[in-house]
PDB file of N, CA and C in Angstrom:
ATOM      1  N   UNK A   1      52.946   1.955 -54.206  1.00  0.00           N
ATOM      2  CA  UNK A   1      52.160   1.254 -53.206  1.00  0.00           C
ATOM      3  C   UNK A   1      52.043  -0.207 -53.606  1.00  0.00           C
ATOM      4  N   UNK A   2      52.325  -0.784 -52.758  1.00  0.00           N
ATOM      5  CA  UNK A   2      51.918  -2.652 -52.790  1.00  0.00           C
ATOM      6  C   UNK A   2      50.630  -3.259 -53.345  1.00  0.00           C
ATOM      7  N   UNK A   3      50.536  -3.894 -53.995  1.00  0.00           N
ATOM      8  CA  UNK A   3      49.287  -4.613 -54.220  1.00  0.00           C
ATOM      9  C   UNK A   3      48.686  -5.155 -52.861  1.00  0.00           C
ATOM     10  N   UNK A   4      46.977  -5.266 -52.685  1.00  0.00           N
ATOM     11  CA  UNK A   4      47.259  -6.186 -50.923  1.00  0.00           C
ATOM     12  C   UNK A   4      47.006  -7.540 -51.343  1.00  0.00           C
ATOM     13  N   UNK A   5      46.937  -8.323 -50.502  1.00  0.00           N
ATOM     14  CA  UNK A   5      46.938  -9.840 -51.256  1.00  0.00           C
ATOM     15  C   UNK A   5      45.568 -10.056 -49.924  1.00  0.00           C
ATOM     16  N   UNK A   6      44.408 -10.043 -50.745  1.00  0.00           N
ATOM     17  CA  UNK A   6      43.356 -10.250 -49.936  1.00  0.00           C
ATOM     18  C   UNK A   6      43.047 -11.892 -49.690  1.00  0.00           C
ATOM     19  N   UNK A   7      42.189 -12.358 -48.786  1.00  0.00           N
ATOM     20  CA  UNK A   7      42.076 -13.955 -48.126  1.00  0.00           C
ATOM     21  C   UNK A   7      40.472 -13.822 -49.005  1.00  0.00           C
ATOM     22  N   UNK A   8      39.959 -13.019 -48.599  1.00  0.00           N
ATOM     23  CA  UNK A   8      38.672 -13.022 -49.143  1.00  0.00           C
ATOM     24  C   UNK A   8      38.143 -11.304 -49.563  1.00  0.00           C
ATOM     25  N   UNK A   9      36.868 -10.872 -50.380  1.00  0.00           N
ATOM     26  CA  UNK A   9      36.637 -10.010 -50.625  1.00  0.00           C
ATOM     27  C   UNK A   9      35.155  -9.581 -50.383  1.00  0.00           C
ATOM     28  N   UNK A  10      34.112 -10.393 -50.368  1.00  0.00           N
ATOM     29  CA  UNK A  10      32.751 -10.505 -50.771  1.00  0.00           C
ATOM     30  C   UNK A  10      32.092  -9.422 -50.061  1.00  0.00           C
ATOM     31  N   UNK A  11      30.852  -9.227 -51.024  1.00  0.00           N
ATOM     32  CA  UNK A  11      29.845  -8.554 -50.161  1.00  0.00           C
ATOM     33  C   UNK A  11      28.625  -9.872 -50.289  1.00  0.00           C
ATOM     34  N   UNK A  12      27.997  -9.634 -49.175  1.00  0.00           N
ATOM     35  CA  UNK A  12      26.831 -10.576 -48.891  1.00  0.00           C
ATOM     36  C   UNK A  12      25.523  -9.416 -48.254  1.00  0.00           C
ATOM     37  N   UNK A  13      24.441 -10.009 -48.244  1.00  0.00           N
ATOM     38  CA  UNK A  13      23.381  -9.723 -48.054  1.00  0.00           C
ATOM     39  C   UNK A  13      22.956 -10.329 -46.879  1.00  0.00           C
ATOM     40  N   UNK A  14      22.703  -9.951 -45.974  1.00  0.00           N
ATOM     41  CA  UNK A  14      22.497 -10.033 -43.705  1.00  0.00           C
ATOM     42  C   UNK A  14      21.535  -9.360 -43.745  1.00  0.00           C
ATOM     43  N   UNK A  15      20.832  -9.931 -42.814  1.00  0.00           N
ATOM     44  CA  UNK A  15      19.498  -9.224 -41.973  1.00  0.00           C
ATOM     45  C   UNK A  15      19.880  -9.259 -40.518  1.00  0.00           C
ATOM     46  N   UNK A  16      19.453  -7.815 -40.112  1.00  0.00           N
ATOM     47  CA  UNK A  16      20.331  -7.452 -38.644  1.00  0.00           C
ATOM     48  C   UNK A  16      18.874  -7.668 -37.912  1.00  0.00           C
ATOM     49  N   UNK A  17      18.877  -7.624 -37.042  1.00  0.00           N
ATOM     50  CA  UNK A  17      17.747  -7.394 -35.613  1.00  0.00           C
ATOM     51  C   UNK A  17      18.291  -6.913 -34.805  1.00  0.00           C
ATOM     52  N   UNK A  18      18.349  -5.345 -34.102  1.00  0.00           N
ATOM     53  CA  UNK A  18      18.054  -4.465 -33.420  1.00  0.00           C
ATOM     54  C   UNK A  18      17.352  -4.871 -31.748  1.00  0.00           C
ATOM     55  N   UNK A  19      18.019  -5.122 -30.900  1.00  0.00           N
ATOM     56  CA  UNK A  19      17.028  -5.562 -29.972  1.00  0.00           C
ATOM     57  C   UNK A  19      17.441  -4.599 -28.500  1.00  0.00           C
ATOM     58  N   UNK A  20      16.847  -3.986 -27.807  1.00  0.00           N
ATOM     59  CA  UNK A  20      17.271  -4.144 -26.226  1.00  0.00           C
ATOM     60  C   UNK A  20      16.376  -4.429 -25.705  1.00  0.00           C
ATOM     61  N   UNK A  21      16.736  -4.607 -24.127  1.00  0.00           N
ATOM     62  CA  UNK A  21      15.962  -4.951 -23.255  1.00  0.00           C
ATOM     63  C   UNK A  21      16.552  -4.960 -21.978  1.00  0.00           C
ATOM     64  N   UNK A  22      16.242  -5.164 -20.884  1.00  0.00           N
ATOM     65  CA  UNK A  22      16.170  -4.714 -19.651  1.00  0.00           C
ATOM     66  C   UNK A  22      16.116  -6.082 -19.097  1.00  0.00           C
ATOM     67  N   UNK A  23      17.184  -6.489 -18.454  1.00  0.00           N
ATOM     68  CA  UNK A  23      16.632  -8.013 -18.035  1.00  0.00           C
ATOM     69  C   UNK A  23      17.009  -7.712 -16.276  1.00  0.00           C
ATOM     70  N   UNK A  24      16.748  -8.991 -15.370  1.00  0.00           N
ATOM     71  CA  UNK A  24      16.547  -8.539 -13.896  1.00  0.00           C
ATOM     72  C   UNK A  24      18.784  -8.550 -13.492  1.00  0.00           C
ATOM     73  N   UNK A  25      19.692  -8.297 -14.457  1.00  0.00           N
ATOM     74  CA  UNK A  25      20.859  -7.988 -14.004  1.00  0.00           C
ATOM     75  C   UNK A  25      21.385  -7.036 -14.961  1.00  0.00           C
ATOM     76  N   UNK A  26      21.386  -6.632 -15.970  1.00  0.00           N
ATOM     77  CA  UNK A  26      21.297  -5.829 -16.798  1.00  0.00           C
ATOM     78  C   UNK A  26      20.546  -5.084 -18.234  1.00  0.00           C
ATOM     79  N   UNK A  27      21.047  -4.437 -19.045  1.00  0.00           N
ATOM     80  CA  UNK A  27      20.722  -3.667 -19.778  1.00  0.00           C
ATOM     81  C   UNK A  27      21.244  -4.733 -21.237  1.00  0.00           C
ATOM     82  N   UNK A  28      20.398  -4.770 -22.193  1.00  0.00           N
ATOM     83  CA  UNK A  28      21.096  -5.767 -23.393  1.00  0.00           C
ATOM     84  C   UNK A  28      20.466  -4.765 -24.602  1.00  0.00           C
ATOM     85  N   UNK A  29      21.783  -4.117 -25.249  1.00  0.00           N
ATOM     86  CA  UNK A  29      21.684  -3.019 -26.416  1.00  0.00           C
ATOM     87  C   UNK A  29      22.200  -4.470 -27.557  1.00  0.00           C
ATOM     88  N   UNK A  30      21.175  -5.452 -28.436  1.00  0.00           N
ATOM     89  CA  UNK A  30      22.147  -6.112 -29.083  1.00  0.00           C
ATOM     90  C   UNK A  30      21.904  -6.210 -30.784  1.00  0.00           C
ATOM     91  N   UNK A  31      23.006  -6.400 -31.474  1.00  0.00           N
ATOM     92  CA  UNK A  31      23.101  -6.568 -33.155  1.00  0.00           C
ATOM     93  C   UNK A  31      22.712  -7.827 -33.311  1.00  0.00           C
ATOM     94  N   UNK A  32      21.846  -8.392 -34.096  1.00  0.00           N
ATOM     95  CA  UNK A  32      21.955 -10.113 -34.303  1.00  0.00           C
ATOM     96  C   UNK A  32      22.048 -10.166 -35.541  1.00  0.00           C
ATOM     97  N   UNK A  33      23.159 -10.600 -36.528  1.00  0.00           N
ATOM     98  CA  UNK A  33      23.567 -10.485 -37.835  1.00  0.00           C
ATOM     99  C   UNK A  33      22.801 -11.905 -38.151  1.00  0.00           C
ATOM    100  N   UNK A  34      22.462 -12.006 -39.268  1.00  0.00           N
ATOM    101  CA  UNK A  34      22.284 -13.437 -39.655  1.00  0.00           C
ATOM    102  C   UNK A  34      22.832 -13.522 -41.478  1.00  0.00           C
ATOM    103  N   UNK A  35      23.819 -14.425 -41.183  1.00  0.00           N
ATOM    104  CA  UNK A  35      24.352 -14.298 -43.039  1.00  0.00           C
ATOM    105  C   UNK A  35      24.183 -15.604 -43.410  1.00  0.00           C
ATOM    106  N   UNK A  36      24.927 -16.151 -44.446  1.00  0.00           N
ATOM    107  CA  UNK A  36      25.125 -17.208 -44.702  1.00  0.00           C
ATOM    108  C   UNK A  36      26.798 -17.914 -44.447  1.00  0.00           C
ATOM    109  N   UNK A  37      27.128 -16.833 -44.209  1.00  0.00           N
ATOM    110  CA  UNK A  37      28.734 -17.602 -43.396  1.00  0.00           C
ATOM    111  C   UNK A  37      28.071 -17.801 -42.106  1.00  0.00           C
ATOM    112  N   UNK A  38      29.211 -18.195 -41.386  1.00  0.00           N
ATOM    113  CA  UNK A  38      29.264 -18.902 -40.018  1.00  0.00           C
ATOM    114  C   UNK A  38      28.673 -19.823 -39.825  1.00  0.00           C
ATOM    115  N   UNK A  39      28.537 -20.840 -40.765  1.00  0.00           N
ATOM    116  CA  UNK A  39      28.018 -22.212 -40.524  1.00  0.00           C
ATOM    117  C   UNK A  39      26.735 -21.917 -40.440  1.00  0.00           C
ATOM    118  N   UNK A  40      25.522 -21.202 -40.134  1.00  0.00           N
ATOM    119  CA  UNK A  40      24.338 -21.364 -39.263  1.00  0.00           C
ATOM    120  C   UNK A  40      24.254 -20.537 -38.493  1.00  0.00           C
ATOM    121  N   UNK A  41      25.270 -20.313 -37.610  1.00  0.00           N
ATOM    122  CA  UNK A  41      25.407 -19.562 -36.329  1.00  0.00           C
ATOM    123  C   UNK A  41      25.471 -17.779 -36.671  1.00  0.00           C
ATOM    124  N   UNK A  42      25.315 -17.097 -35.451  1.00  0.00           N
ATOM    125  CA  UNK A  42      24.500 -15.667 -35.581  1.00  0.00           C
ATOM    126  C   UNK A  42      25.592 -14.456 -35.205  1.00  0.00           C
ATOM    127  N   UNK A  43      25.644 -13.649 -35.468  1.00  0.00           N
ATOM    128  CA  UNK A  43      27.288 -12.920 -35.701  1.00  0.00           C
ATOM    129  C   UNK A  43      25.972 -11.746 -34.140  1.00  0.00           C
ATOM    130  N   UNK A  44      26.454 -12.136 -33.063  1.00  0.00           N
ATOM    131  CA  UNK A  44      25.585 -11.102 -32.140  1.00  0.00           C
ATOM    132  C   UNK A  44      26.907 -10.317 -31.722  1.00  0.00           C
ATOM    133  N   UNK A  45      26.665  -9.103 -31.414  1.00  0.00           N
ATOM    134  CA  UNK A  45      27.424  -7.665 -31.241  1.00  0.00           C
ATOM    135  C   UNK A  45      26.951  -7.036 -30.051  1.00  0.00           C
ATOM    136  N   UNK A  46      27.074  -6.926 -28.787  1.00  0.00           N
ATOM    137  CA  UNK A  46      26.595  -6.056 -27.671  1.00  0.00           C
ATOM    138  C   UNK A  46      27.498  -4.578 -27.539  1.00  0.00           C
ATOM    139  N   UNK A  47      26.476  -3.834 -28.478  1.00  0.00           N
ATOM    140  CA  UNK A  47      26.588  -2.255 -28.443  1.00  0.00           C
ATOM    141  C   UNK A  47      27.040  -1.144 -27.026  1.00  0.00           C
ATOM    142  N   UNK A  48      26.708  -2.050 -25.936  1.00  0.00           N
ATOM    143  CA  UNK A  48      26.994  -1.498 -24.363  1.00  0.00           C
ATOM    144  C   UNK A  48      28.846  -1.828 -24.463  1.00  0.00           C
ATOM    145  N   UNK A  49      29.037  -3.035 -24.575  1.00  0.00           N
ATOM    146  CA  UNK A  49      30.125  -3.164 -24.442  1.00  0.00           C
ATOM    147  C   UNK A  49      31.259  -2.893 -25.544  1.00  0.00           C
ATOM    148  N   UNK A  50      30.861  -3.126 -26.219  1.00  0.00           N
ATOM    149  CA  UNK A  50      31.517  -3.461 -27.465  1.00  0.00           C
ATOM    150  C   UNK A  50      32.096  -4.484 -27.992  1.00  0.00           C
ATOM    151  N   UNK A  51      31.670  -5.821 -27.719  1.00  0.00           N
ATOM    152  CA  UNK A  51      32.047  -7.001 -27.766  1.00  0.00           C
ATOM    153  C   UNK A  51      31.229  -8.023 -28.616  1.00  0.00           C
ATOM    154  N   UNK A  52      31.656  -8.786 -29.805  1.00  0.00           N
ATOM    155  CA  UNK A  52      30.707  -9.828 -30.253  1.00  0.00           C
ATOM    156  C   UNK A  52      31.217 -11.716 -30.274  1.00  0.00           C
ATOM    157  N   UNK A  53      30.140 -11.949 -30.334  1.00  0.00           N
ATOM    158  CA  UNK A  53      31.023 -13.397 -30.838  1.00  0.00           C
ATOM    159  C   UNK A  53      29.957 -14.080 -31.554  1.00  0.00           C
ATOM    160  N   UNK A  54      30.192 -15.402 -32.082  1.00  0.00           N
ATOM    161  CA  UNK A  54      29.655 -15.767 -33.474  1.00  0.00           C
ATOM    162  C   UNK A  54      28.759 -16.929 -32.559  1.00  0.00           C
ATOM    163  N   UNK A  55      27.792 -16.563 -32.134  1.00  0.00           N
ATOM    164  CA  UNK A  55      26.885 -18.005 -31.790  1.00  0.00           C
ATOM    165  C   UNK A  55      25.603 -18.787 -32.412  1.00  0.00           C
ATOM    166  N   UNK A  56      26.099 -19.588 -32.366  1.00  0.00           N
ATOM    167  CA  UNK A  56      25.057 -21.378 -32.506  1.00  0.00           C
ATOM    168  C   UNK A  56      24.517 -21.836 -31.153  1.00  0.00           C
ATOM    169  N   UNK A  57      23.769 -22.755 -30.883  1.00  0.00           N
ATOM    170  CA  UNK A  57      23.374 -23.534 -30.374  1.00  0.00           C
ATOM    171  C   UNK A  57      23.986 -24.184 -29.405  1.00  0.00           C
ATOM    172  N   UNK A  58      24.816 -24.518 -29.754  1.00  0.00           N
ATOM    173  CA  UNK A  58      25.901 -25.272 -29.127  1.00  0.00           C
ATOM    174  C   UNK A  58      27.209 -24.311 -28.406  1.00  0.00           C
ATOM    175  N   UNK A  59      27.197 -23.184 -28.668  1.00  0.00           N
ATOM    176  CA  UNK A  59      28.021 -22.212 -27.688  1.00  0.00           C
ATOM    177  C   UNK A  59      27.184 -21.984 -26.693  1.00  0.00           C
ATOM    178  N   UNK A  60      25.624 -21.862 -26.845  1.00  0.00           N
ATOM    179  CA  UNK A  60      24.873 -21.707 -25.844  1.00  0.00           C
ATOM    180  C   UNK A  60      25.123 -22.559 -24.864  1.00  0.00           C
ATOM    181  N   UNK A  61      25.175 -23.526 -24.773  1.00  0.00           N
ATOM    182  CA  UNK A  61      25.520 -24.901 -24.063  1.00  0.00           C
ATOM    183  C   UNK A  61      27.110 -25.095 -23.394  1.00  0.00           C
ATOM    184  N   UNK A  62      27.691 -24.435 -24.065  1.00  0.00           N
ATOM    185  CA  UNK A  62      29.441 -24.430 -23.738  1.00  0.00           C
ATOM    186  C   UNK A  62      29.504 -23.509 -22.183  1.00  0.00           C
ATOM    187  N   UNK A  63      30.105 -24.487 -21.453  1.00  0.00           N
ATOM    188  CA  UNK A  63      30.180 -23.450 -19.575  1.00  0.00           C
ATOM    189  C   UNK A  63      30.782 -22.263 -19.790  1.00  0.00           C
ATOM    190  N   UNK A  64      30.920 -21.085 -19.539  1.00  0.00           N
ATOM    191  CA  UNK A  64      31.846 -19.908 -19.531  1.00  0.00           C
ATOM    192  C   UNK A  64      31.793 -19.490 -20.917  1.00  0.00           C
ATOM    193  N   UNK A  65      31.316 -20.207 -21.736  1.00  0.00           N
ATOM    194  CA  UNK A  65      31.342 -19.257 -23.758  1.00  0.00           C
ATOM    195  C   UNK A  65      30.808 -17.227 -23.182  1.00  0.00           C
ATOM    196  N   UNK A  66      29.762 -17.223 -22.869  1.00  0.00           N
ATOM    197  CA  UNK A  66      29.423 -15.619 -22.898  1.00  0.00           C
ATOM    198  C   UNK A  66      29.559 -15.198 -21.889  1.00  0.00           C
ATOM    199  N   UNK A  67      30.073 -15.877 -20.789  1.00  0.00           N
ATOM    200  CA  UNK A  67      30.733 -15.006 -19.525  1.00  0.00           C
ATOM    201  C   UNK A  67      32.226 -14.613 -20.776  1.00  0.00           C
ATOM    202  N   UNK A  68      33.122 -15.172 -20.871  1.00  0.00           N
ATOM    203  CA  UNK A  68      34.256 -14.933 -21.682  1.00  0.00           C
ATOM    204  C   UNK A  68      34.044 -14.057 -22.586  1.00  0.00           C
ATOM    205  N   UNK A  69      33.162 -14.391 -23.899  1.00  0.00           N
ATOM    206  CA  UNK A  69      33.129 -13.541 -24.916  1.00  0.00           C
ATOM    207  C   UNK A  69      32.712 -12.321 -24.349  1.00  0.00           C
ATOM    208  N   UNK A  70      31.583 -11.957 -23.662  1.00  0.00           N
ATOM    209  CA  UNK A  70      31.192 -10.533 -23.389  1.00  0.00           C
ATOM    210  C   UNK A  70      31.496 -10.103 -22.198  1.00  0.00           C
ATOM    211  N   UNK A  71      32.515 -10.867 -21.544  1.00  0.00           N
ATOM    212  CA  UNK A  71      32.721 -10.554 -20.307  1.00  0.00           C
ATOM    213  C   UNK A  71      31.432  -9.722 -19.276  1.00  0.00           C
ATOM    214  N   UNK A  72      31.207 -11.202 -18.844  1.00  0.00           N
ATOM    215  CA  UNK A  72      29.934 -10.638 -17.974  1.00  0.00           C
ATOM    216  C   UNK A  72      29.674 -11.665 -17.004  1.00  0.00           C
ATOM    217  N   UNK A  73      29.248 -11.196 -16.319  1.00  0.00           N
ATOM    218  CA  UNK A  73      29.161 -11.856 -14.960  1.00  0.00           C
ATOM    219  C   UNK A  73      28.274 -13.529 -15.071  1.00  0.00           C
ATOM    220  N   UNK A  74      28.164 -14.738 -14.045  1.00  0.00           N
ATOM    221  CA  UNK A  74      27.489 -15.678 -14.422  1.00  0.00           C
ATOM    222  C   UNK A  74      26.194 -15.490 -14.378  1.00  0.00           C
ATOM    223  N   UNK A  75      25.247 -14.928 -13.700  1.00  0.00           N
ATOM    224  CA  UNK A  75      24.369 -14.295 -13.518  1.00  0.00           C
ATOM    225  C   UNK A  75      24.124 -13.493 -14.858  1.00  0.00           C
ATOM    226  N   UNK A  76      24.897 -12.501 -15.586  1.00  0.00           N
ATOM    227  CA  UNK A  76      24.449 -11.629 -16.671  1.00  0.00           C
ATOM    228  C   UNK A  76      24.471 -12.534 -17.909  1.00  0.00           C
ATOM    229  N   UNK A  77      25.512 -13.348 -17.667  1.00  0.00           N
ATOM    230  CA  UNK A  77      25.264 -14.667 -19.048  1.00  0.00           C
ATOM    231  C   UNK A  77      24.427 -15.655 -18.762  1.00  0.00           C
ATOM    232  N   UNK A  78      23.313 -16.429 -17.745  1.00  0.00           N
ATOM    233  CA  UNK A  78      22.819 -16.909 -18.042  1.00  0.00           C
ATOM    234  C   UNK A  78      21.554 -16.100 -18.282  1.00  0.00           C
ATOM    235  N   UNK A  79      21.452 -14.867 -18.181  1.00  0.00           N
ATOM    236  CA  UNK A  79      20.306 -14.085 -18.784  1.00  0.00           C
ATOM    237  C   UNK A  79      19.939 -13.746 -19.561  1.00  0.00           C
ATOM    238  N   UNK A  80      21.017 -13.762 -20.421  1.00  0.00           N
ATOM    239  CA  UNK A  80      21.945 -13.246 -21.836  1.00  0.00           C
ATOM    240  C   UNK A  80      21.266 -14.702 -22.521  1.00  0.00           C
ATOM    241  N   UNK A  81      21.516 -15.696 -22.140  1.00  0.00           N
ATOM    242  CA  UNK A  81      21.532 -17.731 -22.636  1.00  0.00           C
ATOM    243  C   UNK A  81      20.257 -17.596 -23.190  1.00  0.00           C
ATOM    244  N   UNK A  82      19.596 -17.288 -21.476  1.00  0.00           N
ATOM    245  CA  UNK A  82      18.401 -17.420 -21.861  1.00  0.00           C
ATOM    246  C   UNK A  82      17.556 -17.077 -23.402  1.00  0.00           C
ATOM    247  N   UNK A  83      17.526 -15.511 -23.260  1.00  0.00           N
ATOM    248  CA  UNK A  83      17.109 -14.567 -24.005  1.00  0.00           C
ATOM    249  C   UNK A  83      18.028 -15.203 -25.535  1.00  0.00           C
ATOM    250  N   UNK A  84      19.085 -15.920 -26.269  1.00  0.00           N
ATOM    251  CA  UNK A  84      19.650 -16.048 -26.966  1.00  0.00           C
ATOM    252  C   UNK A  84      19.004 -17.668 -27.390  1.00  0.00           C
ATOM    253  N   UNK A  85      18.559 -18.310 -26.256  1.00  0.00           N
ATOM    254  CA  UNK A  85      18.175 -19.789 -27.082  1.00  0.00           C
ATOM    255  C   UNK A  85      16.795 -19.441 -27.913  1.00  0.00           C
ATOM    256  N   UNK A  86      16.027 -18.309 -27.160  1.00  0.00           N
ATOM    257  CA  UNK A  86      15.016 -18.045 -28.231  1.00  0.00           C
ATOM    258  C   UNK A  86      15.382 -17.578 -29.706  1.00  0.00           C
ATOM    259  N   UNK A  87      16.383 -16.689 -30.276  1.00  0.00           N
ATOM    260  CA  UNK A  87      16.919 -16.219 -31.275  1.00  0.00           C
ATOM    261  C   UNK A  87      17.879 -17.401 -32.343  1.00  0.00           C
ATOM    262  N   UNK A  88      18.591 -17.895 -31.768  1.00  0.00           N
ATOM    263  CA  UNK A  88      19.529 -18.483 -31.751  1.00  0.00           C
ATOM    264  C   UNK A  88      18.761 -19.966 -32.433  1.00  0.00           C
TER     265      UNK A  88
END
């Protein structure tokens, strides 16, 4: 068997938050990782879909960032925005 030639290896220490909620277009089952990679920004995971992406502040602000990443309607991402500038 091959040796693997790893990029990185680490274990780190994250605090998750557990959240859902019920907002007036959908259902939000979500992971909010917080480590010390990703610059600052918050490793969120939506358990309904199965989809995450790594947000800051400034993705909040980006047109189409969580319609794209979680594929969801404009309406379900600015509900999603909302609920995320408080965390975030």
């Amino acid at each position: 068997m091959e040796d693997r030639f790893y990029l990185y290896n680490d274990v780190v220490d994250t605090k998750t938050r557990f959240i859902s909620f019920m907002g007036e277009e959908s259902r939000y089952d979500l992971a909010i990782t917080t480590t010390d990679r990703f610059y600052g920004k918050k490793l969120v995971l939506n358990m309904q879909s199965n989809r995450f992406a790594i947000i800051g502040p400034d993705d909040l602000e980006e047109e189409g960032y969580l319609e794209h990443a979680f594929q969801l309607s404009e309406a379900e991402a600015e509900e999603l925005s909302h609920f995320l500038m408080e965390i975030v």
